[in-house]
N, C-alpha and C. Protein backbone atom coordinates (compact mmCIF):
# COMPACT_ATOMS: atom_id res chain seq x y z
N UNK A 1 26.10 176.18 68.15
CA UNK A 1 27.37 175.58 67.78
C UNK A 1 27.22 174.05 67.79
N UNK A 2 28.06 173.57 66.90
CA UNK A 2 28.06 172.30 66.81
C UNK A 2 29.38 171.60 66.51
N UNK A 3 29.35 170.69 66.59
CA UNK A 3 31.20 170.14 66.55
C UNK A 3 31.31 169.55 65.12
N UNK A 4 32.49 169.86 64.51
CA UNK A 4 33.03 169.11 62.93
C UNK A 4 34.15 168.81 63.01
N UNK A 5 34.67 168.15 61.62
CA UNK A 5 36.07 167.98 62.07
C UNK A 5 36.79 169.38 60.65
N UNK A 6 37.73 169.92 61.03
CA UNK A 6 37.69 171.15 60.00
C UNK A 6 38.86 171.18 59.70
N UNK A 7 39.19 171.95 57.80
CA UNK A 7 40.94 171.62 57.22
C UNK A 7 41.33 172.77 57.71
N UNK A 8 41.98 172.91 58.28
CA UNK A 8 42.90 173.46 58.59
C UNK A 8 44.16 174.33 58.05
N UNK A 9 44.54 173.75 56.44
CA UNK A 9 45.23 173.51 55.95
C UNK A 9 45.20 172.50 55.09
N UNK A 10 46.35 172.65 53.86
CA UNK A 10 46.39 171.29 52.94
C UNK A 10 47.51 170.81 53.34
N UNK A 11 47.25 169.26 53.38
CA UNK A 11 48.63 168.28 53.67
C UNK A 11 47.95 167.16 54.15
N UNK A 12 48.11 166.46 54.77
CA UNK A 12 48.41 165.18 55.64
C UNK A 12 47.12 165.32 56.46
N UNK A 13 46.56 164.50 57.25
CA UNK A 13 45.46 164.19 57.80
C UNK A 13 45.41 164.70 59.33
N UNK A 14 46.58 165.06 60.03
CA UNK A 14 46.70 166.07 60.31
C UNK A 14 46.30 167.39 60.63
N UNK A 15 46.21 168.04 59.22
CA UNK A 15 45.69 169.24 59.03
C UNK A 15 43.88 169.41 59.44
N UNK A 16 43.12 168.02 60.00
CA UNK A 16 42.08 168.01 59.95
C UNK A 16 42.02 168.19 61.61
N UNK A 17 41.14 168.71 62.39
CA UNK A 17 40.71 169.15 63.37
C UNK A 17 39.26 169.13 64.14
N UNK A 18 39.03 168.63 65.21
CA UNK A 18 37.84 168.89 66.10
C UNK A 18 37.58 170.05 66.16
N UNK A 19 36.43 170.52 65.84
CA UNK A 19 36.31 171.89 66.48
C UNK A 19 34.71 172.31 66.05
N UNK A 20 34.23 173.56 67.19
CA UNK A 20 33.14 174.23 67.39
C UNK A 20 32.77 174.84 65.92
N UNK A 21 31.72 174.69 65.49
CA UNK A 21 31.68 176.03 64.18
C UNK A 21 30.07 175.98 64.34
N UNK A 22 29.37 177.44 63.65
CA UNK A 22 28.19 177.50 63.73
C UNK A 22 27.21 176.24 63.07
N UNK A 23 25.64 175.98 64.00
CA UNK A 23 25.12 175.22 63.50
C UNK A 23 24.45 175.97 62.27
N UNK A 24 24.50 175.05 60.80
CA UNK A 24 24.40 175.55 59.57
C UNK A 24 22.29 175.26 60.01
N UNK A 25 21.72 175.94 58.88
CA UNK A 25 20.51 176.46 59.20
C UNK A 25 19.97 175.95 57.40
N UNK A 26 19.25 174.97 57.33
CA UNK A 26 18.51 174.90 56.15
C UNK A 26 18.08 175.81 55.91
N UNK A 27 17.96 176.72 54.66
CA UNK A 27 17.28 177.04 53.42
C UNK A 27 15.92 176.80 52.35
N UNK A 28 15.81 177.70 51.50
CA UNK A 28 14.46 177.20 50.47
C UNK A 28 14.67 175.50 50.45
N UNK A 29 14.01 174.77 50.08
CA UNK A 29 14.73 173.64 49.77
C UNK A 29 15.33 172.63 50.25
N UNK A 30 16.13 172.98 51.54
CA UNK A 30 17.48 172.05 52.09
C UNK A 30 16.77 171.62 53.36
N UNK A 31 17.40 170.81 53.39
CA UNK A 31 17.07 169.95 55.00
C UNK A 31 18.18 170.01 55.83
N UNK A 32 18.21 169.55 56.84
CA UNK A 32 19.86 169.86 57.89
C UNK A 32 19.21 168.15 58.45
N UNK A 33 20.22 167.73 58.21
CA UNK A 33 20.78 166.18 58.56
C UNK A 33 21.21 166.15 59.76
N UNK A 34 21.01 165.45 60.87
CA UNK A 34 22.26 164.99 62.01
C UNK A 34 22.67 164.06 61.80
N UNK A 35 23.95 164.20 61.29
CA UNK A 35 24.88 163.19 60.68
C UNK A 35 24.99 162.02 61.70
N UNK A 36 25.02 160.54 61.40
CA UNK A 36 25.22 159.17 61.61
C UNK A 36 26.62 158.61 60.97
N UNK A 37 26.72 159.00 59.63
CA UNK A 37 27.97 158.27 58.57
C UNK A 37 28.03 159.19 57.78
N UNK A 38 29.40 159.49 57.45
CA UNK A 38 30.07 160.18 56.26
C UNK A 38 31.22 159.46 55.60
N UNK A 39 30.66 159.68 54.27
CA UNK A 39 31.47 159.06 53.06
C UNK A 39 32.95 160.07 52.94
N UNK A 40 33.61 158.82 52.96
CA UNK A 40 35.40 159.62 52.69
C UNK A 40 35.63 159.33 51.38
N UNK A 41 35.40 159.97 50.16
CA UNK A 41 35.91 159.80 48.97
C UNK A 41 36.94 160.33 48.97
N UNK A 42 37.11 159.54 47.30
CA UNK A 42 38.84 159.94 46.80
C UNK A 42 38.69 161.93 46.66
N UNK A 43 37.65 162.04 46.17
CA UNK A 43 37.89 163.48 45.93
C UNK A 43 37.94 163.99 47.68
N UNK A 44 37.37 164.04 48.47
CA UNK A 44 37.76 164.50 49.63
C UNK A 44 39.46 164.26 50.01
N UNK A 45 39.95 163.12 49.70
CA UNK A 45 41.39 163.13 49.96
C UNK A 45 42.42 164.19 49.24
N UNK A 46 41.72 164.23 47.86
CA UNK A 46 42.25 164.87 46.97
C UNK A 46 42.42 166.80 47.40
N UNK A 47 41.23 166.76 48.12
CA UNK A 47 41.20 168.31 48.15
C UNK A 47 42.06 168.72 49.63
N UNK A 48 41.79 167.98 50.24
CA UNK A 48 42.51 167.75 51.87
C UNK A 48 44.18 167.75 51.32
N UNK A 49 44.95 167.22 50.25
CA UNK A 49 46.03 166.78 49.80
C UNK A 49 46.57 168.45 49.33
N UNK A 50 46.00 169.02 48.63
CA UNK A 50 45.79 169.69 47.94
C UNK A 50 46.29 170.11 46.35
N UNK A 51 45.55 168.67 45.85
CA UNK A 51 45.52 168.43 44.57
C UNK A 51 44.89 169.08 43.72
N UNK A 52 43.69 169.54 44.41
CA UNK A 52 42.84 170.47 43.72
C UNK A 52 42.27 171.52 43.91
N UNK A 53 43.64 172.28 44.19
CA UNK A 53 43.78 173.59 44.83
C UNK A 53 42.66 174.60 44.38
N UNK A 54 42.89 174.53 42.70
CA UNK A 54 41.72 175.14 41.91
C UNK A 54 40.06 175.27 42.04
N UNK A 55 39.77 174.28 43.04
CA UNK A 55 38.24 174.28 43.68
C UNK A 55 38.68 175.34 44.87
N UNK A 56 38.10 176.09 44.68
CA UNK A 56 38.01 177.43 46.23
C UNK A 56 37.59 176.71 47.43
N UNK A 57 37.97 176.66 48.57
CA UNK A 57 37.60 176.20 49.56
C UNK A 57 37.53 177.35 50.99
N UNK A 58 36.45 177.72 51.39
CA UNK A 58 36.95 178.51 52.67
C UNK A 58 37.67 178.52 53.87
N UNK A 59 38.02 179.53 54.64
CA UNK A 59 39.00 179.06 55.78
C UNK A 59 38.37 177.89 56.64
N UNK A 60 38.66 176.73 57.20
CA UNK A 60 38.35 176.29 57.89
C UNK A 60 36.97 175.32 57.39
N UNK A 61 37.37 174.69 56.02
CA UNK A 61 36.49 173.76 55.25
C UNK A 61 36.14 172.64 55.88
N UNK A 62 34.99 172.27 55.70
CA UNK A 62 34.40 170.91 56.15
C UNK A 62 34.25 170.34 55.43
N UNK A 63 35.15 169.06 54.99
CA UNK A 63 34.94 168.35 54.08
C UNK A 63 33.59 167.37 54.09
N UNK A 64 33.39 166.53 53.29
CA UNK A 64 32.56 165.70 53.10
C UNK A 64 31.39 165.77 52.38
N UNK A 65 31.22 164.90 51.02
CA UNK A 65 30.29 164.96 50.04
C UNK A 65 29.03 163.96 50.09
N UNK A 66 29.09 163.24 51.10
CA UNK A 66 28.04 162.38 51.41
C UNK A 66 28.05 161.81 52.91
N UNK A 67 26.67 162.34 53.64
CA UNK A 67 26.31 161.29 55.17
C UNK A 67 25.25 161.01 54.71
N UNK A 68 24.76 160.31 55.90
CA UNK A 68 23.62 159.84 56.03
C UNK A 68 23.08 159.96 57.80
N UNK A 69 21.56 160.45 57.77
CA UNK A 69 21.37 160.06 59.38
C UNK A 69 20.02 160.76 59.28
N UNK A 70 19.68 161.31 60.25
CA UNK A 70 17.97 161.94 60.42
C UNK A 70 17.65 163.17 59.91
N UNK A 71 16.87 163.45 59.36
CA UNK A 71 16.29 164.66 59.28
C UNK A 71 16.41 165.65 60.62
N UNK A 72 16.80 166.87 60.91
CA UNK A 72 17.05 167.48 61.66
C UNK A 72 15.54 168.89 62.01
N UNK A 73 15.83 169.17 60.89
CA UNK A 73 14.81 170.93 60.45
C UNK A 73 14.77 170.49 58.94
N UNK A 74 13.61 171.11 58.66
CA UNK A 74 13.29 171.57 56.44
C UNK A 74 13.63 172.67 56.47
N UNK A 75 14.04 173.32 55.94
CA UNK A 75 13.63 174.83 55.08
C UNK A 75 12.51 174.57 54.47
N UNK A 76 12.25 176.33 54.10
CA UNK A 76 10.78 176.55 53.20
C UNK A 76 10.60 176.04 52.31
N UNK A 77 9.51 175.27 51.92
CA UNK A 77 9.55 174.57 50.61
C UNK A 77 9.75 173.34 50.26
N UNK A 78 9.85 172.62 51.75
CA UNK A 78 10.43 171.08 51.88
C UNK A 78 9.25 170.75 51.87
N UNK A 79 8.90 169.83 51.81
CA UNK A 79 7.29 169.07 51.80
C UNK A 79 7.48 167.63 51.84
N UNK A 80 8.09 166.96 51.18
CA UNK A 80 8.31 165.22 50.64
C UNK A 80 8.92 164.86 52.19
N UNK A 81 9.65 165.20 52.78
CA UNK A 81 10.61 165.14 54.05
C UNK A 81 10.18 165.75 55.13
N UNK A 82 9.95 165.25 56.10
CA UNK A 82 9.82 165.84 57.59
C UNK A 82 10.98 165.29 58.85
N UNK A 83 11.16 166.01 59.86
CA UNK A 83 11.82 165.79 61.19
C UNK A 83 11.79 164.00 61.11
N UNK A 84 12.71 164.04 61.87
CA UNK A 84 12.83 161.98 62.00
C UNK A 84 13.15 161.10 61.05
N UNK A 85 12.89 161.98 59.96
CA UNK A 85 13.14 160.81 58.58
C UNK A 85 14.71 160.27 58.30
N UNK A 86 14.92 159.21 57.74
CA UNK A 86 16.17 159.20 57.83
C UNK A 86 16.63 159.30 56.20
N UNK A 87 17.61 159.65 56.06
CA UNK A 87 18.24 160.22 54.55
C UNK A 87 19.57 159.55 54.51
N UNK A 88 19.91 159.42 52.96
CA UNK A 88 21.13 159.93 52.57
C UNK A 88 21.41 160.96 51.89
N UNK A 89 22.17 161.76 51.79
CA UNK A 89 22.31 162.62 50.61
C UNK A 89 23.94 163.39 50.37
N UNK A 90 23.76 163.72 48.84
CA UNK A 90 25.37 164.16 48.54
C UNK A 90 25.13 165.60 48.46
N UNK A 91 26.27 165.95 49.36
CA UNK A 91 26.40 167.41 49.89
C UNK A 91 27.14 168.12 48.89
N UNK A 92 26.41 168.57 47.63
CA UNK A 92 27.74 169.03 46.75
C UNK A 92 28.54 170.47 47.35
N UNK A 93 27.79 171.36 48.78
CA UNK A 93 29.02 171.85 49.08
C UNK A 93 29.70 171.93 50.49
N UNK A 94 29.64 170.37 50.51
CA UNK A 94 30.79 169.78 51.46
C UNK A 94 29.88 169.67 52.56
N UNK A 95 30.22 169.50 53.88
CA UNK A 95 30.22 169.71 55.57
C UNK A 95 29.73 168.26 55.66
N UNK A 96 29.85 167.13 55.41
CA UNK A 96 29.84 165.77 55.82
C UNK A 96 30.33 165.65 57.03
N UNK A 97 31.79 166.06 57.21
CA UNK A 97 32.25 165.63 58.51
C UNK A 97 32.27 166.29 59.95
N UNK A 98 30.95 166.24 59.71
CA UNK A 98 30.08 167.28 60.93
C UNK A 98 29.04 166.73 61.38
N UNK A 99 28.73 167.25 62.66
CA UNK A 99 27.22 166.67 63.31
C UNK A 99 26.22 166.66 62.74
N UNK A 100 26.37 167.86 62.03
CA UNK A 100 24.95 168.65 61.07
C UNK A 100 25.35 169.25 59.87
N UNK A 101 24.59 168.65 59.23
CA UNK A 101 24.89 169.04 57.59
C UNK A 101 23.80 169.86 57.06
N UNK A 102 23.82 170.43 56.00
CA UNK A 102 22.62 170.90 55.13
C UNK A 102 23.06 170.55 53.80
N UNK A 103 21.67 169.75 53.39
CA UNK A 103 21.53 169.06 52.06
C UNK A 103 20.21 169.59 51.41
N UNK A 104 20.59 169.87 49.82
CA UNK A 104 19.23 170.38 49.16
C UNK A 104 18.86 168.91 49.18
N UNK A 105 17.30 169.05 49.10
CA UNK A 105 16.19 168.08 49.08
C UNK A 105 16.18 167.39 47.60
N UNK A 106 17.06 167.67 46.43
CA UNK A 106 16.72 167.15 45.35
C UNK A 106 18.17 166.38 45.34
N UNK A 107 19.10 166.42 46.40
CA UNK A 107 20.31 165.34 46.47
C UNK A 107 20.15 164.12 47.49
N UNK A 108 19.11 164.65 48.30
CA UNK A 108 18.98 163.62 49.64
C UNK A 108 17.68 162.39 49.09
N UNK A 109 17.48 161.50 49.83
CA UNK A 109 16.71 160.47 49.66
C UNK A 109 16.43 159.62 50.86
N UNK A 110 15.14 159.51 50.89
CA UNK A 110 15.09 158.41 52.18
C UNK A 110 15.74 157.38 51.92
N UNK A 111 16.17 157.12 53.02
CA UNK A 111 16.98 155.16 53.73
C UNK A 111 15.47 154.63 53.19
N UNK A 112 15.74 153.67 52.32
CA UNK A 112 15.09 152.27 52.54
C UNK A 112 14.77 151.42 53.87
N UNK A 113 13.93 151.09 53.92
CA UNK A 113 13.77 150.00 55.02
C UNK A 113 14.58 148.75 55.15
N UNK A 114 15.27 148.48 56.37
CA UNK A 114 15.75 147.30 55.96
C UNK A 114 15.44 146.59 57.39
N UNK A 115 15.04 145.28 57.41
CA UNK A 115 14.18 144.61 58.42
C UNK A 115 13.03 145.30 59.01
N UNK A 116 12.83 145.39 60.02
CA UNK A 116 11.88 145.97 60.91
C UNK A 116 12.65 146.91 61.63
N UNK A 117 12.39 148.50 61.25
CA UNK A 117 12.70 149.26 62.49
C UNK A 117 11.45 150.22 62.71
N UNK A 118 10.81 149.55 63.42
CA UNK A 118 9.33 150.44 63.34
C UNK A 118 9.57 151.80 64.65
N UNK A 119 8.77 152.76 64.07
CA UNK A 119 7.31 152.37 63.67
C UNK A 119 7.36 153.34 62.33
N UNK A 120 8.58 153.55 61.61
CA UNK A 120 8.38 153.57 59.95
C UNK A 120 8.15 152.85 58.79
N UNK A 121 8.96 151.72 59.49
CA UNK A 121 8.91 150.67 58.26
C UNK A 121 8.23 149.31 58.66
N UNK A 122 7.17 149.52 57.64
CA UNK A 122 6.43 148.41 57.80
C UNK A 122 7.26 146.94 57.78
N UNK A 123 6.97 145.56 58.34
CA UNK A 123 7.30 144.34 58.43
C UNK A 123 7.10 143.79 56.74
N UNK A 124 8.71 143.53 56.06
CA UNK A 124 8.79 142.91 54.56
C UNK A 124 8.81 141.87 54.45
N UNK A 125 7.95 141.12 53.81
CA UNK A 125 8.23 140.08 53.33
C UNK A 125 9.19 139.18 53.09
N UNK A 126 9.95 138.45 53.39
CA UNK A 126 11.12 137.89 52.98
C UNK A 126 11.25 137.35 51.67
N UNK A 127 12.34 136.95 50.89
CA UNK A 127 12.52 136.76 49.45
C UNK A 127 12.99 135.09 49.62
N UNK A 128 12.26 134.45 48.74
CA UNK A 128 12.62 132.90 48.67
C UNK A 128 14.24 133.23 48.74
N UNK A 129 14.86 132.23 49.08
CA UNK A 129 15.89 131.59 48.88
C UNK A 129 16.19 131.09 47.67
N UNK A 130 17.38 131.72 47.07
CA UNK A 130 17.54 131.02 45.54
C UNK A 130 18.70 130.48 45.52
N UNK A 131 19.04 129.42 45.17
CA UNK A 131 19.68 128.07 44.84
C UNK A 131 20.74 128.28 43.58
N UNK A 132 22.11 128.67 43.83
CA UNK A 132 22.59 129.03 42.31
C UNK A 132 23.25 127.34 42.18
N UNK A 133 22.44 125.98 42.55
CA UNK A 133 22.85 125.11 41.44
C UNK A 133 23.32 124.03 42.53
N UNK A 134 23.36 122.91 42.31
CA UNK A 134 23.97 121.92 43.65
C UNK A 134 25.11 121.30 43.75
């Protein structure tokens, strides 16, 4: 088990909830993320609202179409990605706003390096300073 936040219901923000639900288990393909950041898009508001009733949603939906954070587990078939790595990726079916996500491997992407956080990312070069004019 792992903790999310889950709809409850359509309406008001509200309807969204803490709660226990099974830890999801990568697949052919998918990786399981331990979520760091999840993206709140308009379409997540939209479906939470229930504007777009017409997308099926199961009891007790986990919204969220994009986190980002570590590699957790691969499924079979992962190769490019291992444990520790850090990702983003868009969850086209949902569970962002959870500890642990599962993302196919052809939506996720490693984090870029940014400064030094070793011992992945090598030490970059810095970029001149450019001057837009005096």
């Amino acid at each position: 088990m792992h903790n999310a936040v889950v709809m409850t219901g359509y309406g008001p923000p509200e309807v969204l909830k803490w709660a226990g639900v099974p830890l999801p288990e990568p697949g052919e393909g998918q990786i399981r993320i331990k979520v760091k950041a999840a993206g709140i898009s308009p379409t997540d508001l939209a479906l939470r609202a229930g504007y777009l009733k017409a997308i099926p949603l199961p009891p007790n939906a986990v919204l969220g179409f994009e986190a980002a954070g570590t590699v957790d587990a691969v499924g079979p078939g992962v190769t490019a990605t291992s444990a520790g790595d850090d990702v983003t990726a868009l969850l086209f079916s949902l569970g962002g706003y959870a500890e642990y996500a599962v993302a196919s491997i052809w939506t996720a992407s490693q984090r870029p390096c940014r400064g030094s956080m070793p011992p992945r990312c090598p030490a970059r070069p810095r970029r001149p300073s450019v001057s837009c004019g005096s």
